[in-house]
Each structure stands twice: as C-alpha cells, then as structure tokens.
PDB file of N, CA and C in Angstrom:
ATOM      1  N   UNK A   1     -44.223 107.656 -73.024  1.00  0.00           N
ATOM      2  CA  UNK A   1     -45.100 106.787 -72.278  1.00  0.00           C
ATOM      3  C   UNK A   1     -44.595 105.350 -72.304  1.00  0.00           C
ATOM      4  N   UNK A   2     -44.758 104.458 -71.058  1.00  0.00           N
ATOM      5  CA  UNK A   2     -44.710 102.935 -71.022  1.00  0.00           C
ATOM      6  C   UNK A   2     -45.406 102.186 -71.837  1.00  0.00           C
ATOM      7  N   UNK A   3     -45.213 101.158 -71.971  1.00  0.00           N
ATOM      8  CA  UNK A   3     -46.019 100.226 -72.488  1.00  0.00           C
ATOM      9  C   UNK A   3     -47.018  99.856 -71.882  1.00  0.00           C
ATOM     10  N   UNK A   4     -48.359  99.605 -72.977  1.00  0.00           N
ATOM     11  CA  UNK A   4     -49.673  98.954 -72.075  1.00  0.00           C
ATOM     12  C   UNK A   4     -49.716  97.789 -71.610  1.00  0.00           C
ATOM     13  N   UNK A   5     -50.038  97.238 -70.767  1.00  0.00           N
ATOM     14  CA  UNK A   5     -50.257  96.286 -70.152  1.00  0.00           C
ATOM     15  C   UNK A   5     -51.562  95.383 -69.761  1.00  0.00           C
ATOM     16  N   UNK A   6     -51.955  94.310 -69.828  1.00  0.00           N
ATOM     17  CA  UNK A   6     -52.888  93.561 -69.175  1.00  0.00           C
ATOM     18  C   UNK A   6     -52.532  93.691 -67.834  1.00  0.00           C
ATOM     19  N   UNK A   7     -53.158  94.069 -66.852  1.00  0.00           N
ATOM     20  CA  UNK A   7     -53.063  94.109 -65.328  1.00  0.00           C
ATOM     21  C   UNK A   7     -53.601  92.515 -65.246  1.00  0.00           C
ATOM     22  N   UNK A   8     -54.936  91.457 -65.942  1.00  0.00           N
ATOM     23  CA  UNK A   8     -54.930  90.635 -65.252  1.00  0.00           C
ATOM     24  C   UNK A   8     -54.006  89.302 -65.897  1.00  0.00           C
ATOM     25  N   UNK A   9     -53.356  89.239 -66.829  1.00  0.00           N
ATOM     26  CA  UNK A   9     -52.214  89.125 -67.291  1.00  0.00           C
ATOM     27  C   UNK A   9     -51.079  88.947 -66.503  1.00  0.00           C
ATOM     28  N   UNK A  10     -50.635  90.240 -66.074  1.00  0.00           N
ATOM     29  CA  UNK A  10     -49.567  90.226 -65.670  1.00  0.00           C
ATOM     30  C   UNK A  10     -50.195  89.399 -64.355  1.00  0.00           C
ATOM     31  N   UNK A  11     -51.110  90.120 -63.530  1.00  0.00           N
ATOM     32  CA  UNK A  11     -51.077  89.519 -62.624  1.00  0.00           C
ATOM     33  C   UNK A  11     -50.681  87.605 -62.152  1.00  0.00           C
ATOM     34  N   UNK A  12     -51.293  87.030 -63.575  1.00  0.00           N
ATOM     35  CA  UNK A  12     -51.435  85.255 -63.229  1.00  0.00           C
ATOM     36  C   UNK A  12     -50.220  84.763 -63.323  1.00  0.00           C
ATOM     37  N   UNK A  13     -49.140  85.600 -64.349  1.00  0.00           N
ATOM     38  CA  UNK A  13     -48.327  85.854 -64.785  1.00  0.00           C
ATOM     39  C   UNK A  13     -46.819  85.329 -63.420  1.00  0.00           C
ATOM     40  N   UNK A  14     -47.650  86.433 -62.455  1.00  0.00           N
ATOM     41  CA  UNK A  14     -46.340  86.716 -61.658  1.00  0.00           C
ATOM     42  C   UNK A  14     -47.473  85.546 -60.632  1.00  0.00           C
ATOM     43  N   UNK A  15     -48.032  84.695 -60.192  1.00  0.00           N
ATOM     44  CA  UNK A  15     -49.056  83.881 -59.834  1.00  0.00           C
ATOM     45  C   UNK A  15     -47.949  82.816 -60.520  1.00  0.00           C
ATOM     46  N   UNK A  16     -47.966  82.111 -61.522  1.00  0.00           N
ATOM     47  CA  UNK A  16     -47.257  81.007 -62.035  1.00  0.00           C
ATOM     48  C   UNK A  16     -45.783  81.222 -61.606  1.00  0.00           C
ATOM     49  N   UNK A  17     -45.110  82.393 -61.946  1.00  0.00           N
ATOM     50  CA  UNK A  17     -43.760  82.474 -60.969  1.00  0.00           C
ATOM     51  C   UNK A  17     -43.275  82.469 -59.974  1.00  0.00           C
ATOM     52  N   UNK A  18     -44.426  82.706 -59.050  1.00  0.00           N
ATOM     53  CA  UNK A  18     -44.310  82.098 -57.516  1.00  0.00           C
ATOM     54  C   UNK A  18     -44.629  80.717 -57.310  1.00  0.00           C
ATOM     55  N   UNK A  19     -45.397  79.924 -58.201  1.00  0.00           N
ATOM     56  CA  UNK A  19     -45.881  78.315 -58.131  1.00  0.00           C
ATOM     57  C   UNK A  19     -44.475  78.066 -58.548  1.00  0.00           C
ATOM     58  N   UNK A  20     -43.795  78.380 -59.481  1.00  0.00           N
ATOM     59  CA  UNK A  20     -42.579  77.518 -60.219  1.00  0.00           C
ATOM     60  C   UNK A  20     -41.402  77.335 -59.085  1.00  0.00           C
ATOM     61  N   UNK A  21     -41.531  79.050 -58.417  1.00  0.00           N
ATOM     62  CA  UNK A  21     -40.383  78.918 -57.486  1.00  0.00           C
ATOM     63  C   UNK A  21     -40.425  78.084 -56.395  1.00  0.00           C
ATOM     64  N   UNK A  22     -41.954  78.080 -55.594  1.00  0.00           N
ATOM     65  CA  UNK A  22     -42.033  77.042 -54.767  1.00  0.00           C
ATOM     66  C   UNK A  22     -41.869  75.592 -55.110  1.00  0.00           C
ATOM     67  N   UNK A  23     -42.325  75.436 -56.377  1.00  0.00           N
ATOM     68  CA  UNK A  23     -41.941  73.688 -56.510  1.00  0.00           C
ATOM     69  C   UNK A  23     -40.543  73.530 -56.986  1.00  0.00           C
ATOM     70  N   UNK A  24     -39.459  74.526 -56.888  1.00  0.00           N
ATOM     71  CA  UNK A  24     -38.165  73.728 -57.130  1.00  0.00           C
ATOM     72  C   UNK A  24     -37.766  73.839 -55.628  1.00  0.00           C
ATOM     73  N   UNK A  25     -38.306  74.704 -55.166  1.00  0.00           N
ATOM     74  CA  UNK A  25     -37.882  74.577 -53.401  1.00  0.00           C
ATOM     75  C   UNK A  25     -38.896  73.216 -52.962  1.00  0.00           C
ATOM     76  N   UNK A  26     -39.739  72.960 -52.964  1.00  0.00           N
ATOM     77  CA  UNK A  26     -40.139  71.590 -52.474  1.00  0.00           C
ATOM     78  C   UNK A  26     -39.606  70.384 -53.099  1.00  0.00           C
ATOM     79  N   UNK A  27     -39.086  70.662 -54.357  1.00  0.00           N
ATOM     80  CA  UNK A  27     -38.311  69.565 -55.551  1.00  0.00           C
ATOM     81  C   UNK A  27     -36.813  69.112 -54.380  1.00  0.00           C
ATOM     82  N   UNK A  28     -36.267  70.216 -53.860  1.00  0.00           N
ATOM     83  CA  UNK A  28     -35.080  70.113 -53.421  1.00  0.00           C
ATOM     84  C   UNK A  28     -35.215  69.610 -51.892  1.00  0.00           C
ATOM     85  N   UNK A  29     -36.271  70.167 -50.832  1.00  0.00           N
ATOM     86  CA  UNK A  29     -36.803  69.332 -49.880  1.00  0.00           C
ATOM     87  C   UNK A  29     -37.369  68.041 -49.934  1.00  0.00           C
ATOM     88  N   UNK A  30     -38.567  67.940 -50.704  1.00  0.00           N
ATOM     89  CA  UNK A  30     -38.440  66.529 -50.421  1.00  0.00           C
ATOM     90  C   UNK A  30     -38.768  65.592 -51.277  1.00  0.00           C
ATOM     91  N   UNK A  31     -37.847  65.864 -52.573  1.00  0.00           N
ATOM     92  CA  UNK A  31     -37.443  65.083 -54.012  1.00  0.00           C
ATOM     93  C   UNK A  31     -37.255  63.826 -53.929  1.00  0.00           C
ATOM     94  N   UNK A  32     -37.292  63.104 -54.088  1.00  0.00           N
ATOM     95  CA  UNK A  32     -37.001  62.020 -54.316  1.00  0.00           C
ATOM     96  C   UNK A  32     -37.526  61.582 -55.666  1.00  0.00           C
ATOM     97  N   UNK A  33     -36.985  60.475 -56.371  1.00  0.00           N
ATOM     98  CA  UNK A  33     -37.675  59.627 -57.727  1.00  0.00           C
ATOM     99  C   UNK A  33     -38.429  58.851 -56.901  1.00  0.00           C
ATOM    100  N   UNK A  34     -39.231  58.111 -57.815  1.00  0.00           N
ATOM    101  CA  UNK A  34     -39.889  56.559 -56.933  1.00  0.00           C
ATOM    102  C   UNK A  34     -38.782  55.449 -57.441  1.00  0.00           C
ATOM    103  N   UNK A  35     -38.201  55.845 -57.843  1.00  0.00           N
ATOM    104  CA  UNK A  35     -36.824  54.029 -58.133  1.00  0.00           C
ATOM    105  C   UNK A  35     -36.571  54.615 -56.975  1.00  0.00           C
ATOM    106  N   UNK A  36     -35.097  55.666 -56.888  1.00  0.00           N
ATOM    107  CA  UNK A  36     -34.686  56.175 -55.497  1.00  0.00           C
ATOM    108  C   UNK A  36     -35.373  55.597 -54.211  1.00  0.00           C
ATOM    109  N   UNK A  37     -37.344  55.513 -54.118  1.00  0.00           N
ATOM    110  CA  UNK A  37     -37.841  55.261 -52.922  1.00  0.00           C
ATOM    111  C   UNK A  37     -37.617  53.753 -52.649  1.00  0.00           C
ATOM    112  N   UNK A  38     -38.504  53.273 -53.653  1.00  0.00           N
ATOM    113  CA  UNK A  38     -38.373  51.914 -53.915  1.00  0.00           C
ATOM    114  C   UNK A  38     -36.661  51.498 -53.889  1.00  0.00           C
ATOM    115  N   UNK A  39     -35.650  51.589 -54.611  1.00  0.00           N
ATOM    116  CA  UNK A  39     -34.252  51.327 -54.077  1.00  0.00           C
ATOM    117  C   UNK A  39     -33.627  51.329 -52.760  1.00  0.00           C
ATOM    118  N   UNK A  40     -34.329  52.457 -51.825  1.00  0.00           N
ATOM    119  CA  UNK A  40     -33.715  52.487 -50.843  1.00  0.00           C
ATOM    120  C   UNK A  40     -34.878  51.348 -49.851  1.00  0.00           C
ATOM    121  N   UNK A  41     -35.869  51.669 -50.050  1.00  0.00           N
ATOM    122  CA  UNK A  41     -36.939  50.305 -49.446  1.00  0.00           C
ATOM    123  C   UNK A  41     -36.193  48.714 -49.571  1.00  0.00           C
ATOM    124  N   UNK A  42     -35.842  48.691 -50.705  1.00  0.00           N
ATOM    125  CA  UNK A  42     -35.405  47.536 -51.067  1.00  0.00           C
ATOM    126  C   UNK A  42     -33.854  47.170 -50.290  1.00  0.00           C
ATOM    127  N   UNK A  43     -32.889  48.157 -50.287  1.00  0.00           N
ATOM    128  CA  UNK A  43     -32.199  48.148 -49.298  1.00  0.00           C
ATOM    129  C   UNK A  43     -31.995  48.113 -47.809  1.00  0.00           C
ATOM    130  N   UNK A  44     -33.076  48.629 -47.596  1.00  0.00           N
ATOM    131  CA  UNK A  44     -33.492  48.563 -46.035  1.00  0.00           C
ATOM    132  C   UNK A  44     -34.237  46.541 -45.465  1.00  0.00           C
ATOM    133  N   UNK A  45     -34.885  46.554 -46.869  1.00  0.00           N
ATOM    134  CA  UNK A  45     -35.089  45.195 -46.216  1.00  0.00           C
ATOM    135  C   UNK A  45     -34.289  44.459 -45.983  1.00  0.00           C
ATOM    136  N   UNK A  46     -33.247  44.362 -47.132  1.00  0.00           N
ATOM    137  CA  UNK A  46     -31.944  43.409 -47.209  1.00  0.00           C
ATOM    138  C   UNK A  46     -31.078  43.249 -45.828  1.00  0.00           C
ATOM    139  N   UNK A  47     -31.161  44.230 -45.730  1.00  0.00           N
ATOM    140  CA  UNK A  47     -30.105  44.951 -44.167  1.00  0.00           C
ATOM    141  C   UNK A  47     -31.424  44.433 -42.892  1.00  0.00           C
ATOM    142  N   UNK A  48     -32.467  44.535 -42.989  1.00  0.00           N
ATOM    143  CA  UNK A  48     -33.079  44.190 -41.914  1.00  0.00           C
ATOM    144  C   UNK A  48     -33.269  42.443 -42.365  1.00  0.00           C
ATOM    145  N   UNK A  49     -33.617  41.658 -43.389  1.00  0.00           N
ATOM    146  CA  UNK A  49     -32.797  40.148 -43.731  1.00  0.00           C
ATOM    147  C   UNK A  49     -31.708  39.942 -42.527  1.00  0.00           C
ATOM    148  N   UNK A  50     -30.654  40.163 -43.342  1.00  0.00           N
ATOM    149  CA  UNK A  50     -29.687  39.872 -42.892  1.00  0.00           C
ATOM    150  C   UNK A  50     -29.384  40.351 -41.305  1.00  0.00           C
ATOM    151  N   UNK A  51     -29.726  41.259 -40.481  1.00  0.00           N
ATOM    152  CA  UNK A  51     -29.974  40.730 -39.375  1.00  0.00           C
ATOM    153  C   UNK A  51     -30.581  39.732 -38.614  1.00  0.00           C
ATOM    154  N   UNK A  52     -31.882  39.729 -39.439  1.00  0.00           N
ATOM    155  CA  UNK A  52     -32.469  38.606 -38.842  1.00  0.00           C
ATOM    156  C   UNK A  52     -32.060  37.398 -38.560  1.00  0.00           C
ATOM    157  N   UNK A  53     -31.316  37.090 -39.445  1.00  0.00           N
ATOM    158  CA  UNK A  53     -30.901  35.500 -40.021  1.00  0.00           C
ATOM    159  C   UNK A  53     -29.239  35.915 -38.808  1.00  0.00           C
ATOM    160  N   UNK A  54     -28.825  36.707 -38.248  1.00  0.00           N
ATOM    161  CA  UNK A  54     -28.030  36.714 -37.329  1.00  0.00           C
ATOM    162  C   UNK A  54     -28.383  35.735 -35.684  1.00  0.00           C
ATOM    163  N   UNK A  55     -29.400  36.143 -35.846  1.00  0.00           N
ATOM    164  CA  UNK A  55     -30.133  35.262 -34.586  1.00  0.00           C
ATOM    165  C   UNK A  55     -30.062  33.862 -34.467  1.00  0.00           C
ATOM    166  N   UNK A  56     -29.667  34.220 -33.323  1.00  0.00           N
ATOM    167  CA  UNK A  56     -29.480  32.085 -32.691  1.00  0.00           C
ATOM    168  C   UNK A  56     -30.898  31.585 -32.456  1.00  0.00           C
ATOM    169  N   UNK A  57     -31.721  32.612 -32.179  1.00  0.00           N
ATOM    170  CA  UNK A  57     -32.800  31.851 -31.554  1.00  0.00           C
ATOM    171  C   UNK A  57     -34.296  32.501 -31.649  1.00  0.00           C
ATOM    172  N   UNK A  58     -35.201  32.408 -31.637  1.00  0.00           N
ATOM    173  CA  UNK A  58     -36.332  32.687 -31.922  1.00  0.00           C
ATOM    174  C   UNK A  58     -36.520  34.138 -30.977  1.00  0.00           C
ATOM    175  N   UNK A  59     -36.475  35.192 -31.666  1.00  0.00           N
ATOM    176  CA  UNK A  59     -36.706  36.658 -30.736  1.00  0.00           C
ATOM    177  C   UNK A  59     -37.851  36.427 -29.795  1.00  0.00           C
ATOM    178  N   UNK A  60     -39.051  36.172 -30.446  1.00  0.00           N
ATOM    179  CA  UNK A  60     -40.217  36.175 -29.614  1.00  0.00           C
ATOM    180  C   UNK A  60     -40.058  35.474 -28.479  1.00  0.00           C
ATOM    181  N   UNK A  61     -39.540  34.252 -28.728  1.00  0.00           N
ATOM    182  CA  UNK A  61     -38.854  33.107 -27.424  1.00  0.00           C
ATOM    183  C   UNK A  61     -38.934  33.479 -26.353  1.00  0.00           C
ATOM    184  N   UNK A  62     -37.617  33.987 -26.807  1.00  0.00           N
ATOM    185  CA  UNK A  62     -36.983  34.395 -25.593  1.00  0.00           C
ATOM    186  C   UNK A  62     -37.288  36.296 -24.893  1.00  0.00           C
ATOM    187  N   UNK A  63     -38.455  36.666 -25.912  1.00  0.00           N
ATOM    188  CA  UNK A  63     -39.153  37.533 -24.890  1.00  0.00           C
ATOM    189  C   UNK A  63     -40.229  37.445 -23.923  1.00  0.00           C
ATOM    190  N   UNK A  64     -40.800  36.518 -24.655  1.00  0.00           N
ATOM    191  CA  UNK A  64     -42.144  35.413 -23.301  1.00  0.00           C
ATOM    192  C   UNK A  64     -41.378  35.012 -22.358  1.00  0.00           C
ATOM    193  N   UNK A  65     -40.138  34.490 -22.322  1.00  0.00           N
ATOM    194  CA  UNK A  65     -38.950  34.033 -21.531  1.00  0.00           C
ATOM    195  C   UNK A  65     -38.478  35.270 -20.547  1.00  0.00           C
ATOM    196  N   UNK A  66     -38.373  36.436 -21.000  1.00  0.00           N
ATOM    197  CA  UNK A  66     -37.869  37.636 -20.217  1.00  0.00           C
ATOM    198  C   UNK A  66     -39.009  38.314 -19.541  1.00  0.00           C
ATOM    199  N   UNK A  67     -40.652  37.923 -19.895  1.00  0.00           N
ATOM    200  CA  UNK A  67     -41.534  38.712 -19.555  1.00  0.00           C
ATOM    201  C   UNK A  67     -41.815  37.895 -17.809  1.00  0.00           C
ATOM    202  N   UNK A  68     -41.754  36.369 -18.079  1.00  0.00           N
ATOM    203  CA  UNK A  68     -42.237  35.240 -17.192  1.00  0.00           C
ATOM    204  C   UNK A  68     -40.750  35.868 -16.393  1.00  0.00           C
ATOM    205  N   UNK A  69     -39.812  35.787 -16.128  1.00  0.00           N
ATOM    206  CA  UNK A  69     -38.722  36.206 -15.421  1.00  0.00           C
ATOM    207  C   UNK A  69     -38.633  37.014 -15.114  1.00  0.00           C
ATOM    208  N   UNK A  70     -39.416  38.841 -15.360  1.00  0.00           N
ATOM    209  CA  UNK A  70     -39.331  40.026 -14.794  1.00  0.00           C
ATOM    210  C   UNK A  70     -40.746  40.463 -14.067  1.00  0.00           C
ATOM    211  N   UNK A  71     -41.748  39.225 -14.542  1.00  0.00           N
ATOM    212  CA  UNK A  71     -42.691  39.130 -13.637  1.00  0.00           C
ATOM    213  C   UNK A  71     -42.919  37.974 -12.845  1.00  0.00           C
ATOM    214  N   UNK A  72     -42.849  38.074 -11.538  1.00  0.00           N
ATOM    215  CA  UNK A  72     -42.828  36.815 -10.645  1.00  0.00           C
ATOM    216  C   UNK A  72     -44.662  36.609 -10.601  1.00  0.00           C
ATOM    217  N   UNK A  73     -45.392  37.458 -10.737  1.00  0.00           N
ATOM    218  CA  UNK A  73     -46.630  36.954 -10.321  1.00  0.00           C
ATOM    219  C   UNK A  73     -47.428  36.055 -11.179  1.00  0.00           C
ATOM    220  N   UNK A  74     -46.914  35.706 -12.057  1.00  0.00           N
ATOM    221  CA  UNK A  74     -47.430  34.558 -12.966  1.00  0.00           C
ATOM    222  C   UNK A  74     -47.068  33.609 -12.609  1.00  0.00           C
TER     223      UNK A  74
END
C-alpha cells in the first residue's frame, strides 16, 4: 500500500506552488526594484533638462506665434 495522505494538505500544498510559480513569472515581466524605477525617472529628467535648456527661445512663444499664423481669423 501507498502512503496516507492529507487530501486537504496536499491540496493548499499544490495551491502555494502555483502562487510561487506565477510570481517568478510576474517577477520576470514586470520586475523592477524601486532604485531601478526611481534611477531611471531620474534619468529621464536629466535628458528631458538638457533638452530643454537646448532652446533658443521660449516653446510656448512661438506656439501662440504658429497658432495666430495658421489661423487667419483672429
């Protein structure tokens, strides 16, 4: 004869081994650390900085400027 078993045992059993497997598959989709988030945030601003400061001239400016020029009825 087999060994006895808890049926509700086993059952939670194999319940926690399907939770474990799904969270290393969501670990690997969409993992990130929070430094990682925050690091790359922090990089993104720098890079959007430094465009900014590329500009000759006031963006907004010269879009009130392009709006008055592509509309004559004002």
């Amino acid at each position: 004869m087999g060994d006895v078993i808890n049926l509700r045992q086993a059952r939670k059993a194999r319940a926690r081994a399907e939770k474990a497997e799904q969270a290393v598959s969501n670990r690997v989709r969409f993992g990130r650390t929070k430094a990682q988030r925050l690091a790359e945030a922090a990089e993104d601003k720098r890079t959007k900085d430094a465009l900014e400061r590329t500009f000759r001239e006031d963006r907004q400016n010269k879009r009130d400027d392009n709006q008055v020029k592509n509309n004559p009825d004002q």
